[in-house]
N, C-alpha and C. Protein backbone atom coordinates (compact mmCIF):
# COMPACT_ATOMS: atom_id res chain seq x y z
N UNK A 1 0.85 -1.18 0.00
CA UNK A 1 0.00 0.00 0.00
C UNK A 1 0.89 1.24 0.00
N UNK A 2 0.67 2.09 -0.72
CA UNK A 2 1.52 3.46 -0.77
C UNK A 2 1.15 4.00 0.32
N UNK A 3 2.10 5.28 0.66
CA UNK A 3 1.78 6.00 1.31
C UNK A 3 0.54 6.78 1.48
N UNK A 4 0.32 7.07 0.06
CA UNK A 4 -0.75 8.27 -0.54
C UNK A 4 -2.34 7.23 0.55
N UNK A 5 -2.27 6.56 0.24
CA UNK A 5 -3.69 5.32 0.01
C UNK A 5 -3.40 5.14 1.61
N UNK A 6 -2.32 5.27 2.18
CA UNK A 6 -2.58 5.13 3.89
C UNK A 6 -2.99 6.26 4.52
N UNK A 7 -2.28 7.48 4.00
CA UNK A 7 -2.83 8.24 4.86
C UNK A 7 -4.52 8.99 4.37
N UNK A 8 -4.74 8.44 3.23
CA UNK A 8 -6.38 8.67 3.02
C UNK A 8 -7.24 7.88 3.81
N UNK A 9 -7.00 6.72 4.32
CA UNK A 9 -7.25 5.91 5.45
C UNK A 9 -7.48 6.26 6.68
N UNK A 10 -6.23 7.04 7.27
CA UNK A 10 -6.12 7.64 8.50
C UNK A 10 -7.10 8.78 8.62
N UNK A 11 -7.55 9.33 7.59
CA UNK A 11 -8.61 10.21 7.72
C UNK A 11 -9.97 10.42 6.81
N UNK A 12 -11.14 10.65 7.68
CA UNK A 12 -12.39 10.20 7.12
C UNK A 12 -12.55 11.59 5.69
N UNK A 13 -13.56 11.10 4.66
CA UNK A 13 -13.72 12.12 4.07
C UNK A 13 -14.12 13.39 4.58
N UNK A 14 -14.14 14.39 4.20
CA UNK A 14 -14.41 16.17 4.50
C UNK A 14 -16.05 16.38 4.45
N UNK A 15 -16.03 15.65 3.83
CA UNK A 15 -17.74 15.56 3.08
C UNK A 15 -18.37 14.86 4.61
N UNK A 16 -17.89 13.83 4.88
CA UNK A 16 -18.72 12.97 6.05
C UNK A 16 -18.26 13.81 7.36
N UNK A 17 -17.46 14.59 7.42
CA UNK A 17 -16.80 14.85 9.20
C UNK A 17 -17.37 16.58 8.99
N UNK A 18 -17.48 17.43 8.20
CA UNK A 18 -17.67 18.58 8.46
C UNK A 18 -19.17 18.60 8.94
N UNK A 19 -20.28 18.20 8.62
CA UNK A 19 -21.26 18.16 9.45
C UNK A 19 -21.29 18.11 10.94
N UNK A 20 -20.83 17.09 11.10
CA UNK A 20 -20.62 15.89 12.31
C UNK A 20 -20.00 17.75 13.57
N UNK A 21 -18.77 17.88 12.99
CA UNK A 21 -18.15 18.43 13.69
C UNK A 21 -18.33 20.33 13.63
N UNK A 22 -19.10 20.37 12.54
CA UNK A 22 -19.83 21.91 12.84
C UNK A 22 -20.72 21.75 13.83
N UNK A 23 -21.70 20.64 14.02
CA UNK A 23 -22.94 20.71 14.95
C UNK A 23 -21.92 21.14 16.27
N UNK A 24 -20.59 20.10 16.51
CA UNK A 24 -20.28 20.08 17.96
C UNK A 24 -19.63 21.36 18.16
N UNK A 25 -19.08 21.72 17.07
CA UNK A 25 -18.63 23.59 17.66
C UNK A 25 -20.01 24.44 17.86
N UNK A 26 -21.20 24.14 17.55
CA UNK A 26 -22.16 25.10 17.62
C UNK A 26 -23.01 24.69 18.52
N UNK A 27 -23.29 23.19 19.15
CA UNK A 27 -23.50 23.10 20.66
C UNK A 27 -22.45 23.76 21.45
N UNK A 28 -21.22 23.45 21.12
CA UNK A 28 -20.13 24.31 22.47
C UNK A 28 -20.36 25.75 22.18
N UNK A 29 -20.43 26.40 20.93
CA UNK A 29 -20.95 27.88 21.21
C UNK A 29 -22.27 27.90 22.14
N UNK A 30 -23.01 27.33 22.06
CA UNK A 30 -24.51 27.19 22.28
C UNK A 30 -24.11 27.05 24.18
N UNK A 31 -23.19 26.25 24.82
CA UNK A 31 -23.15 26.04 26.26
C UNK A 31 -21.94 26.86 26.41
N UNK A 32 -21.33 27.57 25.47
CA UNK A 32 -20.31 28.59 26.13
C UNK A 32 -20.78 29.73 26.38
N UNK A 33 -21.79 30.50 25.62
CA UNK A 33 -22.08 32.00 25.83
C UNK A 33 -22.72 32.04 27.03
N UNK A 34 -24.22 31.23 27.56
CA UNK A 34 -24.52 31.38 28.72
C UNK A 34 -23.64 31.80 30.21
N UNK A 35 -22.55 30.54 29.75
CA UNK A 35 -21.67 31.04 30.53
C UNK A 35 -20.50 31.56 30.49
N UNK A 36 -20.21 32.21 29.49
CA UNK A 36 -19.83 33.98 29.70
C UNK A 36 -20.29 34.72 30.41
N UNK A 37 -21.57 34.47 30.17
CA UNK A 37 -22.72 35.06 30.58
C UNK A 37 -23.07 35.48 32.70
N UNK A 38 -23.04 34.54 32.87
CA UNK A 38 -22.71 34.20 33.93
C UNK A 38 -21.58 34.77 34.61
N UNK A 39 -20.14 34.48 33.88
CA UNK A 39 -18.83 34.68 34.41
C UNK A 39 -19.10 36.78 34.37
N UNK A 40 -20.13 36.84 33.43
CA UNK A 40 -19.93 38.19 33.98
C UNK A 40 -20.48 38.85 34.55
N UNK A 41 -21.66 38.33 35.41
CA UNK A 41 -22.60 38.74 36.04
C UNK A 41 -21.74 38.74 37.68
N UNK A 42 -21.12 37.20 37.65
CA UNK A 42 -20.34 37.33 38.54
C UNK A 42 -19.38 38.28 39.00
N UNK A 43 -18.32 38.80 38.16
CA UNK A 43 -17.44 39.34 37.83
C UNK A 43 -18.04 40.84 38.69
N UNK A 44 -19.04 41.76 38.01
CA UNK A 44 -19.73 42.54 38.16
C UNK A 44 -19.98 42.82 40.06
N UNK A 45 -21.15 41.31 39.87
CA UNK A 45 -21.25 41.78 41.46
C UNK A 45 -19.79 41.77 42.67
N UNK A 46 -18.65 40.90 42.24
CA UNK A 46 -17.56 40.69 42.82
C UNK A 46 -17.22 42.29 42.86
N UNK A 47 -16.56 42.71 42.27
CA UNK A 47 -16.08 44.14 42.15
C UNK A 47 -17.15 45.04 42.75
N UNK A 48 -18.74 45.12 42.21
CA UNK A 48 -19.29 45.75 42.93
C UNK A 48 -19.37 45.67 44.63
N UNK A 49 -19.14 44.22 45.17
CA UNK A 49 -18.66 44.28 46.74
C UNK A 49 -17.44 45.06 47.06
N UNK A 50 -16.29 44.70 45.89
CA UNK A 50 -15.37 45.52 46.33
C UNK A 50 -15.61 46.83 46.79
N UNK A 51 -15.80 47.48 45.54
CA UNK A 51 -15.94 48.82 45.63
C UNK A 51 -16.96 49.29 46.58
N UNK A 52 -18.01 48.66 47.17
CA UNK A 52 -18.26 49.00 48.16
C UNK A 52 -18.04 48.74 50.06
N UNK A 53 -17.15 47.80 49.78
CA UNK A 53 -16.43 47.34 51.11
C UNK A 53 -14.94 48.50 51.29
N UNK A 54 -14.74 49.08 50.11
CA UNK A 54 -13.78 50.19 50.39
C UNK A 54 -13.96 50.94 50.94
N UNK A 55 -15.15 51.41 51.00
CA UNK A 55 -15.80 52.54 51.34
C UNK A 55 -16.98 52.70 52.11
N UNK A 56 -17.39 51.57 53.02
CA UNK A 56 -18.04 50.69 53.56
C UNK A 56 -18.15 51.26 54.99
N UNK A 57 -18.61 52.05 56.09
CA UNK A 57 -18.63 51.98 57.31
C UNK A 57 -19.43 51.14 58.05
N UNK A 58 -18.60 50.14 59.06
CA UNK A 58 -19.74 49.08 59.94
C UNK A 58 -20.23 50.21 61.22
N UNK A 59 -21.45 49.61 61.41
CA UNK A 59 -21.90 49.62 62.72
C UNK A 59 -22.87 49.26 63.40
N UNK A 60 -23.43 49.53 64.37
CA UNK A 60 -25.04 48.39 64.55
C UNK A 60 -25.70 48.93 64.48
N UNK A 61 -27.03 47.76 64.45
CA UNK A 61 -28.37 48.39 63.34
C UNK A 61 -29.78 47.46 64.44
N UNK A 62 -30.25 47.75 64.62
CA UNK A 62 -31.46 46.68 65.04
C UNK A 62 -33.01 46.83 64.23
N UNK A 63 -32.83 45.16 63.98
CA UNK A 63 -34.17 44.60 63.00
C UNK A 63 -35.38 45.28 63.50
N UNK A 64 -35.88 45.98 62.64
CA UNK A 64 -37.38 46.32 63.03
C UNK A 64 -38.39 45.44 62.62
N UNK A 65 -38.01 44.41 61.62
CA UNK A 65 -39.80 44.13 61.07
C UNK A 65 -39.01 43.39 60.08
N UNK A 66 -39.47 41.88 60.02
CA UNK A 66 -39.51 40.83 58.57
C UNK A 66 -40.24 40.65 57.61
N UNK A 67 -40.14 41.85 56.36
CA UNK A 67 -41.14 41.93 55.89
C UNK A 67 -40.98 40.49 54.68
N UNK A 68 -42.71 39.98 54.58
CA UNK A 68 -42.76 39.09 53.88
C UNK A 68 -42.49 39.50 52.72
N UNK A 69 -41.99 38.04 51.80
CA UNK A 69 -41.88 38.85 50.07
C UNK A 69 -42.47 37.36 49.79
N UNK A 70 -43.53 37.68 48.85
CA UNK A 70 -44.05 36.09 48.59
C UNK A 70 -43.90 35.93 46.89
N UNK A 71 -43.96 34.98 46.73
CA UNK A 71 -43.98 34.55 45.03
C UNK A 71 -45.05 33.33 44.94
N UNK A 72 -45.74 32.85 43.70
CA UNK A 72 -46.73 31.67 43.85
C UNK A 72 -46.42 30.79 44.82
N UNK A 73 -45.38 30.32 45.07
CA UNK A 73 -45.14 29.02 46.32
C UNK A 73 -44.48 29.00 47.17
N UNK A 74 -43.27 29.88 46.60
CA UNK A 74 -42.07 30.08 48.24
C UNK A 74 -42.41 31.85 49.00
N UNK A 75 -42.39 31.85 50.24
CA UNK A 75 -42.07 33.25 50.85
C UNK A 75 -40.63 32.98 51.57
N UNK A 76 -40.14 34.59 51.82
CA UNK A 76 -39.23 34.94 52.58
C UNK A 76 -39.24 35.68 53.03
N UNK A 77 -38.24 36.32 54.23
CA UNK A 77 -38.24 37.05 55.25
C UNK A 77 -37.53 38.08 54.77
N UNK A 78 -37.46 39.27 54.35
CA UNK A 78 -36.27 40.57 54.45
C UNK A 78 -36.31 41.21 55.27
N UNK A 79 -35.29 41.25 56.21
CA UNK A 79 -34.52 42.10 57.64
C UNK A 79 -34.69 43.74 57.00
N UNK A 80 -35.63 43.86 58.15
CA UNK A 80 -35.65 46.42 57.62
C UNK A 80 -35.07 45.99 59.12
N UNK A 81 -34.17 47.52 58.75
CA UNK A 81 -33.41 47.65 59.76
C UNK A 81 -33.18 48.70 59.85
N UNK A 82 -32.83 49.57 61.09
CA UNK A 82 -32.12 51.07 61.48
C UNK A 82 -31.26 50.88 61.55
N UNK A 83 -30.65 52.26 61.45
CA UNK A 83 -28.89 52.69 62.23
C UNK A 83 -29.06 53.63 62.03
N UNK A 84 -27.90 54.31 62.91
CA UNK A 84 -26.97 55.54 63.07
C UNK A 84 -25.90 55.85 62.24
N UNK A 85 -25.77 57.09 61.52
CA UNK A 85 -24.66 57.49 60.63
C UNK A 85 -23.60 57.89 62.04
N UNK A 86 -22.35 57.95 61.03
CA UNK A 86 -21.37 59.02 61.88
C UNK A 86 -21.87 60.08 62.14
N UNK A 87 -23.00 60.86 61.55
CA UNK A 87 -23.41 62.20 61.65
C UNK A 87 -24.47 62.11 62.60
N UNK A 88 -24.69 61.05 63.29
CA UNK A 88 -26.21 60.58 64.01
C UNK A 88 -27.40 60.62 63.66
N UNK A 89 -27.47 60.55 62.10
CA UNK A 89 -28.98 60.78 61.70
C UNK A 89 -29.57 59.03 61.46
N UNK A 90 -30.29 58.70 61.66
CA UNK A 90 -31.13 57.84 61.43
C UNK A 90 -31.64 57.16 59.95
N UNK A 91 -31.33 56.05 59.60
CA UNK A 91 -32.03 55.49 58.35
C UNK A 91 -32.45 54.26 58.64
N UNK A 92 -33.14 54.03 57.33
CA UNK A 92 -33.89 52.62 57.44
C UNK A 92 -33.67 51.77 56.27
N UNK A 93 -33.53 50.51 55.92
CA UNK A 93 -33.17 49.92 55.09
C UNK A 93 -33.66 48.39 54.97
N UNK A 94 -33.39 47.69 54.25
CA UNK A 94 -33.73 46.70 53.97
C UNK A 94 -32.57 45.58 53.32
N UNK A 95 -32.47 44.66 53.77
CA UNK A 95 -31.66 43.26 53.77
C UNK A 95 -31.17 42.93 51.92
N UNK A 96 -30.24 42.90 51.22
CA UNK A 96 -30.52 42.49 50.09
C UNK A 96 -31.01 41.22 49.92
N UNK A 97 -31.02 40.33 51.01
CA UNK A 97 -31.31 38.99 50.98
C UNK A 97 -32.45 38.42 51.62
N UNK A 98 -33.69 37.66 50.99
CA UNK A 98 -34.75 37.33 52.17
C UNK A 98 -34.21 35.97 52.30
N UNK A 99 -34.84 35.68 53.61
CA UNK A 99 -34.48 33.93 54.34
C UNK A 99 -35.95 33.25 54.95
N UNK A 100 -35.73 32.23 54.49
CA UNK A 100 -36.93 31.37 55.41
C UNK A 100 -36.48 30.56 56.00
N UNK A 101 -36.67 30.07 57.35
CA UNK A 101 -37.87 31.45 57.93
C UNK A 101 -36.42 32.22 58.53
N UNK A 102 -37.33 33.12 58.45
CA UNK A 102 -36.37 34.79 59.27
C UNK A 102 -35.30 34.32 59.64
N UNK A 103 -34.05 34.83 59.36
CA UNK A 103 -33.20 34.41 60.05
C UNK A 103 -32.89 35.48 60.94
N UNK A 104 -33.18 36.78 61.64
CA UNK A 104 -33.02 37.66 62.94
C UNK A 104 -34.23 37.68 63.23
N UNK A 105 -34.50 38.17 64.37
CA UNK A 105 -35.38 38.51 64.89
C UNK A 105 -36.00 39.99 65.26
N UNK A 106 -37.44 40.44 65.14
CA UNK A 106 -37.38 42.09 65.66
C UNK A 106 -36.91 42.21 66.73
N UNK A 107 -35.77 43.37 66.74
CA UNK A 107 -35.20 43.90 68.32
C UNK A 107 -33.66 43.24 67.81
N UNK A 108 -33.39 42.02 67.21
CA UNK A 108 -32.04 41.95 67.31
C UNK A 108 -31.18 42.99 66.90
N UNK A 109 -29.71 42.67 67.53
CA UNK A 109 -28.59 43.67 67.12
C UNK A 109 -28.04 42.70 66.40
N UNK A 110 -27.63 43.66 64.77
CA UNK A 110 -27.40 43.61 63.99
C UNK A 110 -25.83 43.89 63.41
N UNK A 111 -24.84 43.64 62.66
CA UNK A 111 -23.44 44.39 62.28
C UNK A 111 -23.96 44.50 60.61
N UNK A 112 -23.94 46.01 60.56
CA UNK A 112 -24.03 46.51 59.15
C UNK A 112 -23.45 47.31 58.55
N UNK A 113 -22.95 47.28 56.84
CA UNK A 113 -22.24 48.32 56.63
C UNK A 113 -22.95 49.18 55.96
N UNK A 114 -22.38 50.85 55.40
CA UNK A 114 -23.01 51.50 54.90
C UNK A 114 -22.52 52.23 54.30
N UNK A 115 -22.72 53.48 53.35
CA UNK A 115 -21.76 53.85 52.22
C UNK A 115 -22.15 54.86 52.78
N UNK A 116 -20.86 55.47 53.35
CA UNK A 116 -21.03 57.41 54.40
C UNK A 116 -21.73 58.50 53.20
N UNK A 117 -21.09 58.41 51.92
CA UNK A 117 -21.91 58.96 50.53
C UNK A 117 -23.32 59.04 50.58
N UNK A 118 -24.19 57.43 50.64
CA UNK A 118 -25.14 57.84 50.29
C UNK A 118 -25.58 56.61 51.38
N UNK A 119 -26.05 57.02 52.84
CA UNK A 119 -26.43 55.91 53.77
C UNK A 119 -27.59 55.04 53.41
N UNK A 120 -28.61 55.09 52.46
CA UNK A 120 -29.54 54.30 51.77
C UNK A 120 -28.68 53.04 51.23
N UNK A 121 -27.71 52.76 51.11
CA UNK A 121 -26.68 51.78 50.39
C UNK A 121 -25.88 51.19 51.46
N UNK A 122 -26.84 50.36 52.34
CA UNK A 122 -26.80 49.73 53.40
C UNK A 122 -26.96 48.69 53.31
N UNK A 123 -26.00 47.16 53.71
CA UNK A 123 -27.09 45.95 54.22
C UNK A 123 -26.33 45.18 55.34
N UNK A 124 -26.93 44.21 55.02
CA UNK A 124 -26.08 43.69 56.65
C UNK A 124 -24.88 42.48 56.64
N UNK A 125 -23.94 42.64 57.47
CA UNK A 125 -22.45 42.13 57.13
C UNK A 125 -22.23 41.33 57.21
N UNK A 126 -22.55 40.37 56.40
CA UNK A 126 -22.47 38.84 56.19
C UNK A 126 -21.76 38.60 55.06
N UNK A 127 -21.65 36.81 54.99
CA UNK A 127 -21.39 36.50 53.98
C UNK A 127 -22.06 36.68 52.80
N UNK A 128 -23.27 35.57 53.47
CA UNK A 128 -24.52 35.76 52.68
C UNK A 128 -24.77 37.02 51.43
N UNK A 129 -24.80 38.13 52.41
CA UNK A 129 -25.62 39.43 51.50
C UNK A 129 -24.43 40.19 51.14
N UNK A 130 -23.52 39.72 51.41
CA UNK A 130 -22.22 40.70 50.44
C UNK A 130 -21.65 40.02 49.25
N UNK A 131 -21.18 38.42 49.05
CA UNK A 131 -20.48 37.95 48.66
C UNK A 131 -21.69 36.35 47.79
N UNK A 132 -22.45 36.21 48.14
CA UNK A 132 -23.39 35.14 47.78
C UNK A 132 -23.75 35.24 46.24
N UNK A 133 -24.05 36.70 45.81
CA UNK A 133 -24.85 36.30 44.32
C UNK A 133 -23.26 36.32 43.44
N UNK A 134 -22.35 36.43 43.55
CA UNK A 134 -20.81 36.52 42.90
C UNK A 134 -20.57 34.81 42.85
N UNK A 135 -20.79 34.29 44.64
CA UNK A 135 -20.25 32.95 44.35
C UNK A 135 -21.52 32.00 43.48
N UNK A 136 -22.76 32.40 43.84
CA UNK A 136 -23.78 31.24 42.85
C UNK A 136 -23.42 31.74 41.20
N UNK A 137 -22.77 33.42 40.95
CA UNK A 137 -22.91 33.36 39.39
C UNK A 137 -21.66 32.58 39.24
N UNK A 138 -20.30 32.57 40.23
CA UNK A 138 -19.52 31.68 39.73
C UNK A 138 -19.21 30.37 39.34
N UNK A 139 -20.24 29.44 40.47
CA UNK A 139 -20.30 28.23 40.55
C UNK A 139 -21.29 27.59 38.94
N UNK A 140 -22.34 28.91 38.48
CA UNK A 140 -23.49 28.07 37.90
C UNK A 140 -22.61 28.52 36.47
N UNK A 141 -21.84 28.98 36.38
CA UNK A 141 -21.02 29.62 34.69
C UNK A 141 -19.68 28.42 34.75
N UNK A 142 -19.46 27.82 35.72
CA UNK A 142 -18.16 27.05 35.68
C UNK A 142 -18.46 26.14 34.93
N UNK A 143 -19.51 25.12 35.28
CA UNK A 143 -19.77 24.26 34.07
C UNK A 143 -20.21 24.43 32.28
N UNK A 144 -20.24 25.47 32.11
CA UNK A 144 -20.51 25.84 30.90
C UNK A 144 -18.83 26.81 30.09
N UNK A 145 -18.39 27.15 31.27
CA UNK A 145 -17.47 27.44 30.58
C UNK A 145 -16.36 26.75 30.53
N UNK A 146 -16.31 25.67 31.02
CA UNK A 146 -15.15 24.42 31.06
C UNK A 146 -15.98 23.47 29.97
N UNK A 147 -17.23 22.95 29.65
CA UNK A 147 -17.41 21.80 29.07
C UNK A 147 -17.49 22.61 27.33
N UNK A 148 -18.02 24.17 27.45
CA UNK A 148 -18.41 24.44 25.96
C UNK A 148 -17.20 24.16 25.05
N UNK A 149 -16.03 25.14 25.89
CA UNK A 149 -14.89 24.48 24.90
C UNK A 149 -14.01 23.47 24.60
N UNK A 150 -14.15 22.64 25.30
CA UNK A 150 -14.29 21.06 24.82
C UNK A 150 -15.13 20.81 23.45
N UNK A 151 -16.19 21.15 23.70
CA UNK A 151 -17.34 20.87 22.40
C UNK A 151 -16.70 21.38 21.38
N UNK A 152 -16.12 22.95 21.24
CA UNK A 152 -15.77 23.58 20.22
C UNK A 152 -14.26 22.77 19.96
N UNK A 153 -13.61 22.79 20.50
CA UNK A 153 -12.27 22.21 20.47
C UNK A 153 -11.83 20.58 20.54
N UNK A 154 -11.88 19.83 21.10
CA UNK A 154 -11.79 18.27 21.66
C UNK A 154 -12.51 17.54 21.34
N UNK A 155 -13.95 17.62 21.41
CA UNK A 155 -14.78 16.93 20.68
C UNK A 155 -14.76 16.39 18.85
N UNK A 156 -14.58 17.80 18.51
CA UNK A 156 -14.64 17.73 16.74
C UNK A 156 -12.93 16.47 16.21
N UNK A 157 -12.09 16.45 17.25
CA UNK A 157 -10.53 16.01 16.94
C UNK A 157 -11.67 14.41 17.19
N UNK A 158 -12.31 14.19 18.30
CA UNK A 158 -12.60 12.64 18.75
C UNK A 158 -13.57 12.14 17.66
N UNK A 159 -14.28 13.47 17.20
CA UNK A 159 -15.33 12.77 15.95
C UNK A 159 -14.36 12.37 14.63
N UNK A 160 -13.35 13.43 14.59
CA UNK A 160 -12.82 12.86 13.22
C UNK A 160 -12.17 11.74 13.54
N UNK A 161 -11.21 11.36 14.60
CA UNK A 161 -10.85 10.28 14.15
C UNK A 161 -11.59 8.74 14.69
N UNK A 162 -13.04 9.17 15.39
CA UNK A 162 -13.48 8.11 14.81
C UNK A 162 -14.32 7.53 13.60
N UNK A 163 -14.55 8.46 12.77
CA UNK A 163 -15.05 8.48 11.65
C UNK A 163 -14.04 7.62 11.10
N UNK A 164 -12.28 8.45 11.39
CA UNK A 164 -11.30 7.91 10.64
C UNK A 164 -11.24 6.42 10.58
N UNK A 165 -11.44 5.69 11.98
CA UNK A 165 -11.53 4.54 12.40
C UNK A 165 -12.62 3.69 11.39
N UNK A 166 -13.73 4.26 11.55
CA UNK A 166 -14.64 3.45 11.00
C UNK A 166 -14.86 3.43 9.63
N UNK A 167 -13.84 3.97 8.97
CA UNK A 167 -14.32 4.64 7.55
C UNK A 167 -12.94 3.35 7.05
N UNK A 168 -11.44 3.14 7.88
CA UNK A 168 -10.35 2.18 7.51
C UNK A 168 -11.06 1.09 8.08
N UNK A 169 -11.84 0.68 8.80
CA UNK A 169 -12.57 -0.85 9.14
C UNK A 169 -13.17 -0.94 7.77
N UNK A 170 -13.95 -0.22 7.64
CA UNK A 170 -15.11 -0.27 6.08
C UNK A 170 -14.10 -0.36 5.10
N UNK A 171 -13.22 0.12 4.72
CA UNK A 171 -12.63 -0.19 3.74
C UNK A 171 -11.64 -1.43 3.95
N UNK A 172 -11.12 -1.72 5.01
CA UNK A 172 -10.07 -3.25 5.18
C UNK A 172 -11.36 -4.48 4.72
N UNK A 173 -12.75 -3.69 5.48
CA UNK A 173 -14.02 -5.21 5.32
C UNK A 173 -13.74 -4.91 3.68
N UNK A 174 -14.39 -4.45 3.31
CA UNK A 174 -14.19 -4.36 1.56
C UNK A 174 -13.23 -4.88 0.75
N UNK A 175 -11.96 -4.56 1.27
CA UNK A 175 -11.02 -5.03 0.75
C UNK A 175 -10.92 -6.29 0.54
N UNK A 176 -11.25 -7.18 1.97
CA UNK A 176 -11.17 -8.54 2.48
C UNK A 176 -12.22 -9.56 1.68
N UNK A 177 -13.49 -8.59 1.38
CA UNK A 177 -14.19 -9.45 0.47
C UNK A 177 -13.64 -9.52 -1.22
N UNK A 178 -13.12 -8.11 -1.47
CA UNK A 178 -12.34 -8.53 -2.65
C UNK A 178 -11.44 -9.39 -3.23
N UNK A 179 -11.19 -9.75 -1.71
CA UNK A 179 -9.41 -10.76 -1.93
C UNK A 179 -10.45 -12.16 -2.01
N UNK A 180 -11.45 -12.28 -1.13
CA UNK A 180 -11.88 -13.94 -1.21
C UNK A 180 -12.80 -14.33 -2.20
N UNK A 181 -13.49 -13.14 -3.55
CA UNK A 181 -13.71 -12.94 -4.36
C UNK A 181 -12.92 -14.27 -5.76
């Protein structure tokens, strides 16, 4: 067998693999953008904690009232809360996060931060309500942005060469009936 005739072997026709392997770059586009998507939603709120933990004053606050927030089937609790500025004026605010059930209670003391700029840009100093919607956009974009490019990249190499595979079986069977011919 020549060379020429082996390595046409080693690889399936253009005609049979470019289908095959456009679909799988355009599912991996298809599960990569979402999570871009994601990675930048994350990204966003990350920095937006930053920039407001720079500039951030703590101090205590006590829960006035859990106000309900309901949707067709689940409710939750959002913490309103007071405090004191450095300037001693008084505000009121609300939790970015609701919990079921309540997780404070009315009357508890509270640790909250607040932006001396504009004290309405308040919540309370947790993990939870500072750092939570950064880590769920990070966790739910990881799988899409690790498996899409596989699809676009790794996948299309495994389709061609098993096409390649099955395309030199089909032709050795062929061959084999020619010879006992």
């Amino acid at each position: 067998m020549s060379t020429r005739e082996t390595n046409t072997l080693n690889k399936p026709s253009k005609i049979r693999t470019s289908g095959w392997v456009k679909a799988a770059r355009i599912v991996g586009i298809l599960i990569t953008l979402p999570g871009l998507s994601g990675l930048g939603f994350g990204i966003y709120f990350f920095v937006r904690t930053n920039r407001f933990l720079k500039t951030a004053v703590k101090t205590e606050a006590r829960v006035l009232d859990n106000e309900r927030r309901s949707s067709d089937s689940d409710s939750v609790y959002v913490p309103v809360f007071s405090f004191v500025d450095k300037a001693g004026k008084e505000h009121h605010a609300r939790s970015s996060w609701g919990f079921y059930p309540p997780k404070y209670q009315v009357g508890d003391s509270i640790s909250v931060l607040y932006d001396p700029q504009d004290p309405a840009k308040a919540d309370i100093d947790s993990f939870t309500n500072l750092w939570l919607a950064s880590v769920i956009a990070f966790v739910l974009s990881a799988p899409p942005v690790v498996f899409g490019p596989l699809f676009i990249f790794v996948v299309p190499i495994i389709i061609i060469r098993i096409l390649a595979y099955l395309e030199k079986k089909k032709k050795s069977v062929h061959a084999g009936e020619q010879i006992s011919k």
